[in-house]
Protein backbone atom coordinates (compact mmCIF):
# COMPACT_ATOMS: atom_id res chain seq x y z
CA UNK A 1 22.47 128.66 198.12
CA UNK A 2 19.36 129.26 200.38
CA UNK A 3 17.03 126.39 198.36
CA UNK A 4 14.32 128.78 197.73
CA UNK A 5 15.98 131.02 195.95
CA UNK A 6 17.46 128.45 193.95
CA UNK A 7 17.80 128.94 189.90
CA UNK A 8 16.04 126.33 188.36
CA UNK A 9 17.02 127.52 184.61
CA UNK A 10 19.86 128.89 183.05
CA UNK A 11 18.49 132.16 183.02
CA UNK A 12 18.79 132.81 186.35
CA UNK A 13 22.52 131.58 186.90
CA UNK A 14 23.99 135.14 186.68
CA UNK A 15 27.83 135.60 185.84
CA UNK A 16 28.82 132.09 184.36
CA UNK A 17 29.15 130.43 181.26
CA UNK A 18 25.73 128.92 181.01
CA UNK A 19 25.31 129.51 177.16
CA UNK A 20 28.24 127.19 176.54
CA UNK A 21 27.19 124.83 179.14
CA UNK A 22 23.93 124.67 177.37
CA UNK A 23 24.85 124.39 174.16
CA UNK A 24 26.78 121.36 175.37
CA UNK A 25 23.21 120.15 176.56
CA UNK A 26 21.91 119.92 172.85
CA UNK A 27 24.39 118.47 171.30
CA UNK A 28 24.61 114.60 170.55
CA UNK A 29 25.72 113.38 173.27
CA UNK A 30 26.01 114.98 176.75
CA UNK A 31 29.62 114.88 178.57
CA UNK A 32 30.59 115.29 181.93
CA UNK A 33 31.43 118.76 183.44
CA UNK A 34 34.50 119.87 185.71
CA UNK A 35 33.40 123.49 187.07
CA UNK A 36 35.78 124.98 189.55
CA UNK A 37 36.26 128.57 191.02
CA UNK A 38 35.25 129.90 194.54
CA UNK A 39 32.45 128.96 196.60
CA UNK A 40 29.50 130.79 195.55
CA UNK A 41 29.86 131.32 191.71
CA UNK A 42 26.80 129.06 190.94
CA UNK A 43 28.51 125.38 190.43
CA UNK A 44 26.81 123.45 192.28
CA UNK A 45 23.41 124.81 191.23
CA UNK A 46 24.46 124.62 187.25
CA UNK A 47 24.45 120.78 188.01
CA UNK A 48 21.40 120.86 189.31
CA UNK A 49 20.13 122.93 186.09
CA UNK A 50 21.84 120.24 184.18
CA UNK A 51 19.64 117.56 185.79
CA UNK A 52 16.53 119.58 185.23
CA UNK A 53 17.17 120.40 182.02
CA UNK A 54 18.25 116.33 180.97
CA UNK A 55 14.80 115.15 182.43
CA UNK A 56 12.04 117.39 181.63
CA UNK A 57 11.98 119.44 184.40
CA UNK A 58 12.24 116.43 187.34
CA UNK A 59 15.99 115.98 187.89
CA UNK A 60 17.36 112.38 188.50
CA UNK A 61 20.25 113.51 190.17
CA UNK A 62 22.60 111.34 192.68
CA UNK A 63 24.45 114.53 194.64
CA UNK A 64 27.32 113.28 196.68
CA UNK A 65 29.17 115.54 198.69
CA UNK A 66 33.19 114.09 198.07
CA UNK A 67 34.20 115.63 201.72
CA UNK A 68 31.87 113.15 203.32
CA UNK A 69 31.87 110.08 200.78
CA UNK A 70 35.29 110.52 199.95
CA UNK A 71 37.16 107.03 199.58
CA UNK A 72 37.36 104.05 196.69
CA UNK A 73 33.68 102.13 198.90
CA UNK A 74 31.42 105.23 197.49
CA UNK A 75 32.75 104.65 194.19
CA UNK A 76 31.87 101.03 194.54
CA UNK A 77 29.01 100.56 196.24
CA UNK A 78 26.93 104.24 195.44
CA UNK A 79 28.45 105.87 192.01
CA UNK A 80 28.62 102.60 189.90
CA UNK A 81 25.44 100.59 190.33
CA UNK A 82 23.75 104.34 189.64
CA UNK A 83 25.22 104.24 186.55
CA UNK A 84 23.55 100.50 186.01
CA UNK A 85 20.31 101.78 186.56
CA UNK A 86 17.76 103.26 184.65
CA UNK A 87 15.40 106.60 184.85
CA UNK A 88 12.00 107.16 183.97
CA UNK A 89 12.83 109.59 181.55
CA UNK A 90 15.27 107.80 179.72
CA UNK A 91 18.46 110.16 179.63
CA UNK A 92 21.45 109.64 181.22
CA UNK A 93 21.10 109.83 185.47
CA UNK A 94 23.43 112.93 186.63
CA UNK A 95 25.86 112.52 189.21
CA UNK A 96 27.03 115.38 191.34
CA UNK A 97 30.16 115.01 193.24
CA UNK A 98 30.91 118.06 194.71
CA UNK A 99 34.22 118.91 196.96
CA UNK A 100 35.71 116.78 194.07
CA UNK A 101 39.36 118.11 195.41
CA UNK A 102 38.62 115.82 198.58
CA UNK A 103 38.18 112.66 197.22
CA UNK A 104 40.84 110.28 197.84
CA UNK A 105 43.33 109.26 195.00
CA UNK A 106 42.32 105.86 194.89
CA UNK A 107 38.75 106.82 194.26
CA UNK A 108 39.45 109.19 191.86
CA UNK A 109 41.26 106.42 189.85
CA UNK A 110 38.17 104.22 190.41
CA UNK A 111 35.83 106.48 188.47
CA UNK A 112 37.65 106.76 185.11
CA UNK A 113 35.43 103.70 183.90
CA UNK A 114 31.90 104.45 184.91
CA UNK A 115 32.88 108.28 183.82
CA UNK A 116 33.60 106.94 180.46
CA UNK A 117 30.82 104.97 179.98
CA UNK A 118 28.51 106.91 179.25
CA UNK A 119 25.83 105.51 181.49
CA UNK A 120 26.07 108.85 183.40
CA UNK A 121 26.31 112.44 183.35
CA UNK A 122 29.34 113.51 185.44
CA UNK A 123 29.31 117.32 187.22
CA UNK A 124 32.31 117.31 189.10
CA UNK A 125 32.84 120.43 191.19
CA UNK A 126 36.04 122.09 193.12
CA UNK A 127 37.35 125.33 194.55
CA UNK A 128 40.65 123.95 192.63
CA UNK A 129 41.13 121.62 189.99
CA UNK A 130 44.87 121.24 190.61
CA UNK A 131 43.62 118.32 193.14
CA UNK A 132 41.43 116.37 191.05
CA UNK A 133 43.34 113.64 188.91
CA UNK A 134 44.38 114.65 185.46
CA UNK A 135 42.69 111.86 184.15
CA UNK A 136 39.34 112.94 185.48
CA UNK A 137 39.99 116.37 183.87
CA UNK A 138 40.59 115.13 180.31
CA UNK A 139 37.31 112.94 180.50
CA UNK A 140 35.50 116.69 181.39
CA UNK A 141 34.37 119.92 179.74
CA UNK A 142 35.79 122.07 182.37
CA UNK A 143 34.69 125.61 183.19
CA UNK A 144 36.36 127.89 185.27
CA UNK A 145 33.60 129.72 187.19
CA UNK A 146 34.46 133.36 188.69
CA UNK A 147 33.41 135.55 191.33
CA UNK A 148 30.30 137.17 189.87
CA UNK A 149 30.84 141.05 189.00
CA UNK A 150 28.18 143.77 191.50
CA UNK A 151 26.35 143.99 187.79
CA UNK A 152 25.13 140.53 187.79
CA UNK A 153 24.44 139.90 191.67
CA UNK A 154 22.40 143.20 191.57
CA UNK A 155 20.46 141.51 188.71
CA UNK A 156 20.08 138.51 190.54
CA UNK A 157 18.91 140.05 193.89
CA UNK A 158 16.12 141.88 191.80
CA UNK A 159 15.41 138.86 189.93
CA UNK A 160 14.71 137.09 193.82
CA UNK A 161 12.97 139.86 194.98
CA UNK A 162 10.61 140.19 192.07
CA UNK A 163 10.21 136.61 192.38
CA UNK A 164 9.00 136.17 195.91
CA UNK A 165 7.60 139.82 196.67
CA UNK A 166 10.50 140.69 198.90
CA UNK A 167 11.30 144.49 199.17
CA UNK A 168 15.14 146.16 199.58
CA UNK A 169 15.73 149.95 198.99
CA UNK A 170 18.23 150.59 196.52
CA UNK A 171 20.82 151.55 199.24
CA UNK A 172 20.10 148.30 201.27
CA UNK A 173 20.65 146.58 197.92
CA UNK A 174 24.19 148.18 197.32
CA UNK A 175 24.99 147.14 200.32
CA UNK A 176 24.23 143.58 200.10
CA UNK A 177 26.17 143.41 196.58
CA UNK A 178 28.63 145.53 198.73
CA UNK A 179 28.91 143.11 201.54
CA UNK A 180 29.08 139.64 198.87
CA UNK A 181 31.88 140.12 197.30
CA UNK A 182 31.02 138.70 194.48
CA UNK A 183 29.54 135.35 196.25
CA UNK A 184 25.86 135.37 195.22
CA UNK A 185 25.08 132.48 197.45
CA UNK A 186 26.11 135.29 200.31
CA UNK A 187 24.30 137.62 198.70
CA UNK A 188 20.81 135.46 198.48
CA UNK A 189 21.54 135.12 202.70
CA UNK A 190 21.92 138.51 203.03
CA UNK A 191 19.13 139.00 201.16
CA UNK A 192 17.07 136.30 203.42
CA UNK A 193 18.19 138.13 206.48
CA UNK A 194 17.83 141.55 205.95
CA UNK A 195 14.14 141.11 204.31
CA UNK A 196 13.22 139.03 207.76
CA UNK A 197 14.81 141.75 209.61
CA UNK A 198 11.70 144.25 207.46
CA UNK A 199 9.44 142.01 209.79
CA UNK A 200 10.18 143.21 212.66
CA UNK A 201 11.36 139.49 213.91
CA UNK A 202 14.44 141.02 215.53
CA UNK A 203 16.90 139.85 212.87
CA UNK A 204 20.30 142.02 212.68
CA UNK A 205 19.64 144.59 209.70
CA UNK A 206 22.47 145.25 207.51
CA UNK A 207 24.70 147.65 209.11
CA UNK A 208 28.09 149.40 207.54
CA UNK A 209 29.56 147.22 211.16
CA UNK A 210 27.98 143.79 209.54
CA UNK A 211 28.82 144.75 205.87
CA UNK A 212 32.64 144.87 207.04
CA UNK A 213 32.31 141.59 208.65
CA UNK A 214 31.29 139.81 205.62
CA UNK A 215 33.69 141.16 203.87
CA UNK A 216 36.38 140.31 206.40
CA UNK A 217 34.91 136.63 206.14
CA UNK A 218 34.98 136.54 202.62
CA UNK A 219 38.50 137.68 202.36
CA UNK A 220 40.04 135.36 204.78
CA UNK A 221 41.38 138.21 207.15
């Protein structure tokens, strides 16, 4: 998602099981988190609410992306000494690893220790959790994040707007929910674009042409 519009509380994560996620937050003792679903839905940025939300507001957060740093070395050499290390606030340092569904098999088997630890918060994220080892899954609260209904990106658009003084008619609005399909890190683009495009910079506006487009994209066709 386009970093300043961002959530940086639950609140603002529109369409997702945040109050259960939360909840999770104050119990005891914090586990790791599996959330999969389709790009877009908010996963990556829940983790990042996590970290916030663990440390007062200044997330200790180790965000790996499993694409990239994919094999067994990561695991090794980056994941476990961050779980041997301490944080200034005291709570448990979170550990991102999103793209989980690329990380090799032998890596995957490598983090069942440190995940069970409990020296670290684990947020493992995935467009499909078929791929990530069943063993991972069972040390997890998983979540199954969906494609965010027009209600709730609406709500979010005029939460970002409101926020940072942008302007959208209702019509341009429709049509960005419209255009996102229910991705609401599209949506916060579109929204980028189109209120640059109000400042005459000579951005694209929104057109029915470019609304179809997205939603071609989207779609896969």
């Amino acid at each position: 998602m386009h970093d300043p519009y961002r959530p940086t509380t639950f609140d603002h994560i529109v369409g997702q099981p945040t109050d259960q996620i939360a909840a999770l937050l104050d119990g005891p003792a914090t586990p790791n988190f599996l959330f999969h679903g389709p790009p877009g839905t908010g996963k990556t940025t829940t983790a990042h609410v996590i970290a916030r939300r663990l440390h007062d507001g200044d997330p200790e957060l180790l965000v790996l992306n499993a694409s990239d740093d994919r094999g067994i070395d990561t695991v090794r050499e980056t994941i476990i000494p961050a779980t041997r290390t301490g944080t200034l606030t005291g709570a448990p340092r979170v550990i991102l690893l999103d793209e989980m569904e690329a990380m090799t098999k032998d890596a995957q088997q490598a983090l069942r220790a440190p995940m069970e630890n409990g020296h670290a918060v684990f947020v493992l994220t995935g467009n499909d959790d078929s791929a990530i080892h069943s063993a991972l899954r069972s040390r997890c609260q998983v979540f199954e994040f969906d494609r965010v209904d027009d209600a709730a990106v609406r709500t979010r658009i005029e939460q970002v707007l409101d926020a940072h003084d942008g302007t959208l008619s209702d019509d341009e609005v429709a049509d960005v929910v419209r255009a996102a399909c229910g991705d609401v890190r599209q949506a916060m683009q579109l929204v980028d674009r189109r209120t640059a495009a109000g400042t005459d910079d000579g951005s694209d506006p929104l057109t029915d042409e470019r609304v179809t487009k997205v939603q071609q994209f989207l779609s896969g066709n």
